[in-house]
Protein backbone atom coordinates (compact mmCIF):
# COMPACT_ATOMS: atom_id res chain seq x y z
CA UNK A 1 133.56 16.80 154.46
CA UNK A 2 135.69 17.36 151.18
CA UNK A 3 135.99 13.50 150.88
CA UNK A 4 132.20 12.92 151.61
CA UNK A 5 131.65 15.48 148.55
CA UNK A 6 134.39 13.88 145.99
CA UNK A 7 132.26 10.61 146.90
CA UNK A 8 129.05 11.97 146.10
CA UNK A 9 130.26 13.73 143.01
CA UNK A 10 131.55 11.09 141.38
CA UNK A 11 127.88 9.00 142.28
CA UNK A 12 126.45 11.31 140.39
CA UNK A 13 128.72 11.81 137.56
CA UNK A 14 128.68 7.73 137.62
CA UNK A 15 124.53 8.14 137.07
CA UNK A 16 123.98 10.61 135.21
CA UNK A 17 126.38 10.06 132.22
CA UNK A 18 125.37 5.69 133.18
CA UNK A 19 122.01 7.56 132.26
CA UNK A 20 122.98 8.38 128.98
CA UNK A 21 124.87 5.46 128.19
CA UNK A 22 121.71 3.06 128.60
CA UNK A 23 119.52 5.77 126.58
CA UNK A 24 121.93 5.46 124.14
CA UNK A 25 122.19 1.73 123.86
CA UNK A 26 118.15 1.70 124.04
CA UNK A 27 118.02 3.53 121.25
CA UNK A 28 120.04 1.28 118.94
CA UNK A 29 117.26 -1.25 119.62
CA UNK A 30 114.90 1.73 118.53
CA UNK A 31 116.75 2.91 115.61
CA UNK A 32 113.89 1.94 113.15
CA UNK A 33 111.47 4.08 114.52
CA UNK A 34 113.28 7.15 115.99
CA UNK A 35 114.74 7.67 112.27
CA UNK A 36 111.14 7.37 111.13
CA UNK A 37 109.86 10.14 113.73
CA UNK A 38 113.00 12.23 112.85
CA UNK A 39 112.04 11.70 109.02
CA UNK A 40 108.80 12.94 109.91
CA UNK A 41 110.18 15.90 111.73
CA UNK A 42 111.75 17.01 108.65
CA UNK A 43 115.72 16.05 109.84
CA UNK A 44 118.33 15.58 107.73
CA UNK A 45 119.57 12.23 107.43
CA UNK A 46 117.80 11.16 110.17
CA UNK A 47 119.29 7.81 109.94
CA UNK A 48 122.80 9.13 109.71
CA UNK A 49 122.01 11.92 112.97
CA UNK A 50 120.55 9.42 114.91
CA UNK A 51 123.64 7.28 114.54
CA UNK A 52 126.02 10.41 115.50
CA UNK A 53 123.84 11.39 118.54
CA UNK A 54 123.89 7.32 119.52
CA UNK A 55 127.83 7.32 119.09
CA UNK A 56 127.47 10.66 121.30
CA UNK A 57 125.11 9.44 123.87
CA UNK A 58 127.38 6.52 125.17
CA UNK A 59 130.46 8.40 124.21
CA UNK A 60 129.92 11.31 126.04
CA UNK A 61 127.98 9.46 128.80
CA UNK A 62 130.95 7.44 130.00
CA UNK A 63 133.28 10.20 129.65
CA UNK A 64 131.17 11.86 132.20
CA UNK A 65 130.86 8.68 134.14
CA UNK A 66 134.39 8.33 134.80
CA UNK A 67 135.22 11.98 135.25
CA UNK A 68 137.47 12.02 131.82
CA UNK A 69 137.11 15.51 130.12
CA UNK A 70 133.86 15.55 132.18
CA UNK A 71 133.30 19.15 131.39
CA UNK A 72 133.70 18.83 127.48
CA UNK A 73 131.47 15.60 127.48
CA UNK A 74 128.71 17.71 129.88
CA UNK A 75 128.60 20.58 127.02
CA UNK A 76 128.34 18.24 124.41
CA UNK A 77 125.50 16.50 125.87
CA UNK A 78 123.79 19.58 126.68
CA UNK A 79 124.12 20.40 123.10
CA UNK A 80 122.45 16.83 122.56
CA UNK A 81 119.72 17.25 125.11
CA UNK A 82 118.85 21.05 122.64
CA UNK A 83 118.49 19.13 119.82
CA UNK A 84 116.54 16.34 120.94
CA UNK A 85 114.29 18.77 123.26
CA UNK A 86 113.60 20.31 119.50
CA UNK A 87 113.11 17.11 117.66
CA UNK A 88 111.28 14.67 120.15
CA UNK A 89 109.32 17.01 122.58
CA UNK A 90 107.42 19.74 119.83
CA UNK A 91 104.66 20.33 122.73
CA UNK A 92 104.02 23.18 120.80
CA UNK A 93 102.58 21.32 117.79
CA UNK A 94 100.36 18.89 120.17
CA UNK A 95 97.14 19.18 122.60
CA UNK A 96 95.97 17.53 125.51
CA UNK A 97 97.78 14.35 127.35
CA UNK A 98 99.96 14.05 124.32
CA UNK A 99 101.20 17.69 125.33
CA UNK A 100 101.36 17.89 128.97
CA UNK A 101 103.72 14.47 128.00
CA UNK A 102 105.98 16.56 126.09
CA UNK A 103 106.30 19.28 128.24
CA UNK A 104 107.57 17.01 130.72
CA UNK A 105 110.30 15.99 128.76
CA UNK A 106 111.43 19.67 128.44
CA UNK A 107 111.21 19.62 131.77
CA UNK A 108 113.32 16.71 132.42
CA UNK A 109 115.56 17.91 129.66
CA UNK A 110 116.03 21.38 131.29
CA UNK A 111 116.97 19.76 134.93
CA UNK A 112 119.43 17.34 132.85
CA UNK A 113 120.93 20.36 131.43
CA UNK A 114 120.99 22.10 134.68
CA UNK A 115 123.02 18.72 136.38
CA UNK A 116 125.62 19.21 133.52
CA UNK A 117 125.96 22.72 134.18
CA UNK A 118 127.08 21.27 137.63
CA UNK A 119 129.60 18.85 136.25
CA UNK A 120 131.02 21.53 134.41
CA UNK A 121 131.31 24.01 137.57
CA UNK A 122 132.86 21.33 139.51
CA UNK A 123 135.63 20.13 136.94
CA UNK A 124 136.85 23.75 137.14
């Protein structure tokens, strides 16, 4: 049973930080236009946060992937998934489709947040 678990832990380590890492590459295609919608948003040096939460996204990813300082890697990306929750997913500021949309992505951000609560428990 113990060996049956370790198995499906590390499956789901393996997809859920692989998860990350292809969001993360996607979005160096995207770069153009996320930095415009995080202009819009009012961030920072957007272009320079995108680029750190990029190098975070894979980063983190595989180091949850492979079970290396899992537990760090989980908190930072639940850290990540706060921020981008705020900056992408404003359901508050929209109506309609374009809403219900966005409130799904809380959504999906919450249960991501939740699985990386799990890594965490189980690295300890």
């Amino acid at each position: 049973m113990e060996n049956d678990f370790s198995v499906l832990a590390l499956m789901g380590r393996f997809f859920l930080g692989g998860a990350f890492v292809f969001a993360g590459l996607r979005n160096i295609a995207n770069a153009k236009l996320l930095t415009g919608m995080m202009t819009a948003r009012g961030v920072p040096q957007a272009g320079l946060v995108l680029w750190a939460g990029i190098v975070l996204q894979i980063l983190a990813g595989l180091m949850v992937a492979i079970g290396f300082q899992a537990a760090y890697a989980a908190a930072a990306l639940i850290a990540f998934l706060v921020a981008g929750t705020l900056m992408f997913h404003n359901f508050w500021d929209h109506q309609g489709p374009d809403r219900a949309s966005r409130i799904n992505g809380v959504v999906s951000n919450v249960a991501l947040a939740g699985s990386f609560l799990l890594v965490i428990a189980s690295s300890q």
